[in-house]
PDB file of N, CA and C in Angstrom:
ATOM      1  N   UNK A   1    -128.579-183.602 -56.769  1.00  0.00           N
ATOM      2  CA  UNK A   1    -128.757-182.679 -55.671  1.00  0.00           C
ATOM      3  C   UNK A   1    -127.399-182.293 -55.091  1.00  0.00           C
ATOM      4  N   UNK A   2    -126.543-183.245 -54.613  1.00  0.00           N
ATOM      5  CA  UNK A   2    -125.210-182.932 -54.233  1.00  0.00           C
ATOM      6  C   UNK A   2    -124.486-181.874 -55.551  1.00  0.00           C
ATOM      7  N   UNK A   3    -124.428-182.378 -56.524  1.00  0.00           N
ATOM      8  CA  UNK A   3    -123.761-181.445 -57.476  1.00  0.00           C
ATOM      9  C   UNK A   3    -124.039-179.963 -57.275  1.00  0.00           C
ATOM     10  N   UNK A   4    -125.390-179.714 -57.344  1.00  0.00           N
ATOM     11  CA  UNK A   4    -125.770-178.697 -57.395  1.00  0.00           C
ATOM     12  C   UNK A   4    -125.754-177.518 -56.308  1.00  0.00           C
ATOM     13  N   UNK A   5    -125.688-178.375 -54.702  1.00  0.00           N
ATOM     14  CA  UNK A   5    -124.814-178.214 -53.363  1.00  0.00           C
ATOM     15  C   UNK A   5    -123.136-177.777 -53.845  1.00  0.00           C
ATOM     16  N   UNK A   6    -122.913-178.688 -54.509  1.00  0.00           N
ATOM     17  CA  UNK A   6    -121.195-178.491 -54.583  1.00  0.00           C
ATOM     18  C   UNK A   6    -120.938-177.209 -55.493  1.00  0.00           C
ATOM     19  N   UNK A   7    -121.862-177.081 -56.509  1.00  0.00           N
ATOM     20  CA  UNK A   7    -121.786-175.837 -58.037  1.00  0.00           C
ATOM     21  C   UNK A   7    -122.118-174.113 -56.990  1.00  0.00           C
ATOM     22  N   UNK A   8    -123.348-174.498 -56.099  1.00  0.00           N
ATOM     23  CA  UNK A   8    -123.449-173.125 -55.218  1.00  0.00           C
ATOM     24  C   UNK A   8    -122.259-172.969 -54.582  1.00  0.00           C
ATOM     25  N   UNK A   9    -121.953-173.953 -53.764  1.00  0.00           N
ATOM     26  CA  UNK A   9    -120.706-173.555 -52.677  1.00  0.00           C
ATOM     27  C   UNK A   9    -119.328-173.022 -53.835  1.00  0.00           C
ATOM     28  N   UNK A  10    -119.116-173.612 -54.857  1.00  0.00           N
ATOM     29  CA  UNK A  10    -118.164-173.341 -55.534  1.00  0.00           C
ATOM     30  C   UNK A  10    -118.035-171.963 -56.069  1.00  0.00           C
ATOM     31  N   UNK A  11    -119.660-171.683 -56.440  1.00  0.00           N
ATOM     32  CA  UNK A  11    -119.576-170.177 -56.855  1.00  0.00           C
ATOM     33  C   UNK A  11    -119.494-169.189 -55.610  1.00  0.00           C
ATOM     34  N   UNK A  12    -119.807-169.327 -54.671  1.00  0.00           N
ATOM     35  CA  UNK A  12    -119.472-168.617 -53.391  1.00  0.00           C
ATOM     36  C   UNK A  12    -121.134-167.397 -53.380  1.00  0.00           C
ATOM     37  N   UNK A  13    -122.134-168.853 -53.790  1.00  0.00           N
ATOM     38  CA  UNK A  13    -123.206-167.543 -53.974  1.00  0.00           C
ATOM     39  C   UNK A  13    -124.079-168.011 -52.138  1.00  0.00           C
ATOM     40  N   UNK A  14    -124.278-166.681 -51.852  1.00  0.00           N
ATOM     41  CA  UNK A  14    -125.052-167.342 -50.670  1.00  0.00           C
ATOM     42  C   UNK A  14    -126.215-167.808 -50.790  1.00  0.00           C
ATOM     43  N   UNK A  15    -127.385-168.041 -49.815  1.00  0.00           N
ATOM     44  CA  UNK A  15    -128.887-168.905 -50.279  1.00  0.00           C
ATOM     45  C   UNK A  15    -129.352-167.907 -51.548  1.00  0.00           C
ATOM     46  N   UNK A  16    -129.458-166.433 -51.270  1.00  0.00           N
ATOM     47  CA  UNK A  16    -130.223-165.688 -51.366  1.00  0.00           C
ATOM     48  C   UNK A  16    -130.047-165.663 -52.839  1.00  0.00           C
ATOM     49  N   UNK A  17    -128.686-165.400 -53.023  1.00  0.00           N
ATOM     50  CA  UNK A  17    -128.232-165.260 -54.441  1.00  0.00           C
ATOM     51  C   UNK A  17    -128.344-166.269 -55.430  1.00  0.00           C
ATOM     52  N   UNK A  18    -128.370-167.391 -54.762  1.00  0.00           N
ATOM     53  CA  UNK A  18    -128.812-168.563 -55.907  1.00  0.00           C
ATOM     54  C   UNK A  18    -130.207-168.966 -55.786  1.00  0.00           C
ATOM     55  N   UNK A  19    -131.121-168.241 -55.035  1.00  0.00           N
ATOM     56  CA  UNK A  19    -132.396-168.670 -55.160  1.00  0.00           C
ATOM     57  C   UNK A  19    -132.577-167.896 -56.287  1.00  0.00           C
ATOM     58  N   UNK A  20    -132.179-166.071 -56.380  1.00  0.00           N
ATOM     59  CA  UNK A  20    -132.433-165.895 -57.619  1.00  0.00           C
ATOM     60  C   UNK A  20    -131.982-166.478 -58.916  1.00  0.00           C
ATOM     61  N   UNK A  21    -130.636-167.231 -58.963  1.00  0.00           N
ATOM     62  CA  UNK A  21    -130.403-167.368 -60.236  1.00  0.00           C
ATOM     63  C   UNK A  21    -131.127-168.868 -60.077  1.00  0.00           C
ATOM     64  N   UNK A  22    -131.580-169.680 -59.291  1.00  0.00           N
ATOM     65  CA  UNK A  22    -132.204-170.705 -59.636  1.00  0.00           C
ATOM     66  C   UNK A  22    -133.628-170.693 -59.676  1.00  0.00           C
ATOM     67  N   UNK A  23    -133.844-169.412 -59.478  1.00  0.00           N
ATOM     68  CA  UNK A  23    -135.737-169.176 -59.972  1.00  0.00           C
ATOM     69  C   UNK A  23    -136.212-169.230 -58.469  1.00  0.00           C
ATOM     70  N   UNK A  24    -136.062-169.928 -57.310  1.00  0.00           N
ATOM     71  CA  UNK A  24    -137.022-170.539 -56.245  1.00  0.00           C
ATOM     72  C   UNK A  24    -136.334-169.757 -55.038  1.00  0.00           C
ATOM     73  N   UNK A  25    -137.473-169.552 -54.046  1.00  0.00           N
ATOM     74  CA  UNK A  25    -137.654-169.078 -53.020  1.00  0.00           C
ATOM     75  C   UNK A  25    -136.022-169.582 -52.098  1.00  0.00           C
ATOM     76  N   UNK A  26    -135.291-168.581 -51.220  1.00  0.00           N
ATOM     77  CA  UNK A  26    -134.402-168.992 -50.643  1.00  0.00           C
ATOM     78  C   UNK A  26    -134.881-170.191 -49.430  1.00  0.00           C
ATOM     79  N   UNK A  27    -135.973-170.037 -48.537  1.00  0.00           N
ATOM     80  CA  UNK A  27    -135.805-171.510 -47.757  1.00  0.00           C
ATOM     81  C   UNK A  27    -136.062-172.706 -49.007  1.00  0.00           C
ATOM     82  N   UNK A  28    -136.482-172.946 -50.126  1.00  0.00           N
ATOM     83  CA  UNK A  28    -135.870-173.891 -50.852  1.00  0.00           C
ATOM     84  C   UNK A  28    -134.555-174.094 -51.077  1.00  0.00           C
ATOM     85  N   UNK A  29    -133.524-173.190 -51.286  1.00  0.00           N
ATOM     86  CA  UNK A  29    -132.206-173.584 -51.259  1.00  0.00           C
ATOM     87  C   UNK A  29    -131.734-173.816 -49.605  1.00  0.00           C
ATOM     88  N   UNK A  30    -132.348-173.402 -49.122  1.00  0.00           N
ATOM     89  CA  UNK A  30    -131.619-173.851 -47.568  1.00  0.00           C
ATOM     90  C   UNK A  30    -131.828-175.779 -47.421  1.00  0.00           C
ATOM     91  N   UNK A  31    -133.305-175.705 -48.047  1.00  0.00           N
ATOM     92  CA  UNK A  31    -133.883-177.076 -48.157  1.00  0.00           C
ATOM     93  C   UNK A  31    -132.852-178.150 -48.882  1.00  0.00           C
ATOM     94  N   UNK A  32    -132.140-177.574 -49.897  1.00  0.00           N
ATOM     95  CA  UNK A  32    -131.552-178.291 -50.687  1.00  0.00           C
ATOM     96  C   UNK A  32    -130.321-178.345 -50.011  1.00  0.00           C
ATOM     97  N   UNK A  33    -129.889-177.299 -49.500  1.00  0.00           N
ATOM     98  CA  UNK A  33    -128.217-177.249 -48.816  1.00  0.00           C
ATOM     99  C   UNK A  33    -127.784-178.256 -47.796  1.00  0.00           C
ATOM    100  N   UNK A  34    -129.458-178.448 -46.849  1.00  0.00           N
ATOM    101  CA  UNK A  34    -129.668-178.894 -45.819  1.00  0.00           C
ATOM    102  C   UNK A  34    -130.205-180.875 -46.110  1.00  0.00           C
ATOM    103  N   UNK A  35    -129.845-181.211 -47.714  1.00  0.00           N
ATOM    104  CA  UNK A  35    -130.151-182.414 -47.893  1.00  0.00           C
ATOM    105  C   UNK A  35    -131.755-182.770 -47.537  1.00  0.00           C
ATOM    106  N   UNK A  36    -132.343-182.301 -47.663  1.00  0.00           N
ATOM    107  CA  UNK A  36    -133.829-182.692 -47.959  1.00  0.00           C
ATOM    108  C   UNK A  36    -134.459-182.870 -48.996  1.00  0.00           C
ATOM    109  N   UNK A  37    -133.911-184.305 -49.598  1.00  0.00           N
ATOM    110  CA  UNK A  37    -133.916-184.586 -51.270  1.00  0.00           C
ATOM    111  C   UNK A  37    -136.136-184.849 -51.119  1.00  0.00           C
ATOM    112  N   UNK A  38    -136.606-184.853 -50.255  1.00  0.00           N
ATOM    113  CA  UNK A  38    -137.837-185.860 -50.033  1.00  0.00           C
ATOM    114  C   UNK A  38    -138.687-184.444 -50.372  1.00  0.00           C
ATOM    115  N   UNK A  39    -138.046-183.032 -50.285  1.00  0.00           N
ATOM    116  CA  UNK A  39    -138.929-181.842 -50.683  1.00  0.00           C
ATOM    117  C   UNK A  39    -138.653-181.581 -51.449  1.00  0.00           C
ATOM    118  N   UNK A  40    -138.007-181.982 -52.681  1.00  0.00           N
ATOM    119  CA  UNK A  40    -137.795-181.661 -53.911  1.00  0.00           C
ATOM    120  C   UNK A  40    -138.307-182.873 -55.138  1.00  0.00           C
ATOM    121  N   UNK A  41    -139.032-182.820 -56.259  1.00  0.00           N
ATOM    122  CA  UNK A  41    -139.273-183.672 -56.842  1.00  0.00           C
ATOM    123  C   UNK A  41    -137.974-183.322 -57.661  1.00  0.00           C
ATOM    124  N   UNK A  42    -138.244-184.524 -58.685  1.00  0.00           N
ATOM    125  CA  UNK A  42    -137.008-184.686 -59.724  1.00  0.00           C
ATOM    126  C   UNK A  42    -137.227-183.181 -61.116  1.00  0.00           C
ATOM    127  N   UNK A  43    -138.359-182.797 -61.361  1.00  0.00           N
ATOM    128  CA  UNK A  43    -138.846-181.862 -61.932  1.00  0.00           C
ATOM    129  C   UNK A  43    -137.798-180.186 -61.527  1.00  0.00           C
ATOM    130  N   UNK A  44    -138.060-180.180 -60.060  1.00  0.00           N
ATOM    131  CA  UNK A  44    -137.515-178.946 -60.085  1.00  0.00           C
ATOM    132  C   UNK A  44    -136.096-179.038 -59.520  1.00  0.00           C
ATOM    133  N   UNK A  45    -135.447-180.268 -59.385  1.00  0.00           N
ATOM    134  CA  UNK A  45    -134.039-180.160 -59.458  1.00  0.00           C
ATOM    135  C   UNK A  45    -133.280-179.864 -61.192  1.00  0.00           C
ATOM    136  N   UNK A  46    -134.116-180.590 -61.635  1.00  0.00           N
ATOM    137  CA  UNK A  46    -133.594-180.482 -63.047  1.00  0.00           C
ATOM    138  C   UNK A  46    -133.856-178.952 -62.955  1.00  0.00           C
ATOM    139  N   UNK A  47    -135.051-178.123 -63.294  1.00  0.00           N
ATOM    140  CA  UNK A  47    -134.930-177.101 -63.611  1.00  0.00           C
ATOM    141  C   UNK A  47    -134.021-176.181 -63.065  1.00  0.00           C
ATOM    142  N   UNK A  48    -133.483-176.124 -61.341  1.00  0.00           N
ATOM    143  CA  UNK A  48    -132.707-175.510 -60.862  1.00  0.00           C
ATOM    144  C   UNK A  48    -131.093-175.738 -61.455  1.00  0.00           C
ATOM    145  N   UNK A  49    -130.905-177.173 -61.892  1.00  0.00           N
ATOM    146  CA  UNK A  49    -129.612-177.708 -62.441  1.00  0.00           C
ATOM    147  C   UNK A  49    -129.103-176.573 -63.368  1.00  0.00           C
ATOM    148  N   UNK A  50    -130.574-176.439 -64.403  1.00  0.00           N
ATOM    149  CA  UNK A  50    -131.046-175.844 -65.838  1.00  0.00           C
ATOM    150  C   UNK A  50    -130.250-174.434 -65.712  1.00  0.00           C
ATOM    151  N   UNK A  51    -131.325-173.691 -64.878  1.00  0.00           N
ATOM    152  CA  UNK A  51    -130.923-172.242 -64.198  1.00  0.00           C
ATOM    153  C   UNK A  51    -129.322-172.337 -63.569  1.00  0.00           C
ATOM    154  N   UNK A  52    -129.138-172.849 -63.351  1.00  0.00           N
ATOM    155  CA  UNK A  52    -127.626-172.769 -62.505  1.00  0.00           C
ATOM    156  C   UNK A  52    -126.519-172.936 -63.871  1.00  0.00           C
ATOM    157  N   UNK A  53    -126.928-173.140 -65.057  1.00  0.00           N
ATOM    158  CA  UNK A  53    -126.073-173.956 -66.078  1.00  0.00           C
ATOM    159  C   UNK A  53    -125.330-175.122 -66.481  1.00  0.00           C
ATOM    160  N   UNK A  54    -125.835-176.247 -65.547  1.00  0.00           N
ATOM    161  CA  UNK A  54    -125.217-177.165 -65.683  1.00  0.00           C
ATOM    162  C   UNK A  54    -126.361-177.766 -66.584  1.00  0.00           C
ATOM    163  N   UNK A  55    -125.736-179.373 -66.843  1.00  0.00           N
ATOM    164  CA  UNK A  55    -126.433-180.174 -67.806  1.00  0.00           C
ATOM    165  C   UNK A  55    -126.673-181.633 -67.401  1.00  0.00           C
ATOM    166  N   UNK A  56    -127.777-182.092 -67.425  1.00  0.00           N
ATOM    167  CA  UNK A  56    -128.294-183.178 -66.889  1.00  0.00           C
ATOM    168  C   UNK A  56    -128.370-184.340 -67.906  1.00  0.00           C
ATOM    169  N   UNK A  57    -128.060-185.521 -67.696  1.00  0.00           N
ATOM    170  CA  UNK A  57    -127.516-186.325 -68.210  1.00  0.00           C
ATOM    171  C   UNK A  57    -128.304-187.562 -67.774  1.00  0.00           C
ATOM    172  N   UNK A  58    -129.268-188.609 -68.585  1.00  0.00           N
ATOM    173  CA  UNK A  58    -130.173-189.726 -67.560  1.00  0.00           C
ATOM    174  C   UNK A  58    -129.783-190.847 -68.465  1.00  0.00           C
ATOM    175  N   UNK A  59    -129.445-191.644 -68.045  1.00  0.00           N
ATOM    176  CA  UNK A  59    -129.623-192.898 -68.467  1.00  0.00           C
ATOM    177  C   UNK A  59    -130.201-194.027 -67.706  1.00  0.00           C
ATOM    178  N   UNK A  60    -130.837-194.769 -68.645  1.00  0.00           N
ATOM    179  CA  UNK A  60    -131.945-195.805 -67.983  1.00  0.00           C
ATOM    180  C   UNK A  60    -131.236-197.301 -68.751  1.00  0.00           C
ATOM    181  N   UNK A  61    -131.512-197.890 -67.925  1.00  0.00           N
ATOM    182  CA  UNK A  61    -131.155-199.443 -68.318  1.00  0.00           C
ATOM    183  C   UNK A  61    -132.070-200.521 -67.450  1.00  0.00           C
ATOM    184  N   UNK A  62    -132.072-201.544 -68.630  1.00  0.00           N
ATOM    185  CA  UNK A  62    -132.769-202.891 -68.014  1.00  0.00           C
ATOM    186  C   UNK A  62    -131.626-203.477 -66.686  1.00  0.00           C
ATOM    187  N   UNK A  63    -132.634-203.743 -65.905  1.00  0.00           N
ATOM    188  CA  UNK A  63    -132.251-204.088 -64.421  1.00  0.00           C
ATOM    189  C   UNK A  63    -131.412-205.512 -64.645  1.00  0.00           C
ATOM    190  N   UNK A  64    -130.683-206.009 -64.106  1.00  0.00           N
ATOM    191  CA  UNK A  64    -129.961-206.864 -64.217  1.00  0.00           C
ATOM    192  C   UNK A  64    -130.320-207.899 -63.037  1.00  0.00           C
TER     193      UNK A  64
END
């Protein structure tokens, strides 16, 4: 979520402009700007990641 905070601000796109290139309604990006990870599932961050062009990366490991 932060990345994707840091990738908008970097491109200098405002809400409006990256709601279109991330597919979703602009008060969702306000949602996201504004750190409200609890209204976003993990589903449509990835996809917004997707749309924005970055690349998501998961690794899982046994708990220690």
């Amino acid at each position: 979520m932060m990345a994707l905070e840091q990738h908008i601000q970097a491109k200098g796109w405002t809400q409006s402009e990256a709601a279109r290139v991330l597919k979703v309604t602009q008060p969702r990006v306000s949602d996201l700007m504004r750190g409200k990870i609890d209204l976003s599932g993990l589903d449509t961050l990835v996809n917004m990641l997707t749309a924005a062009g970055m690349r998501v990366e998961m690794n899982i490991a046994e708990a220690a």
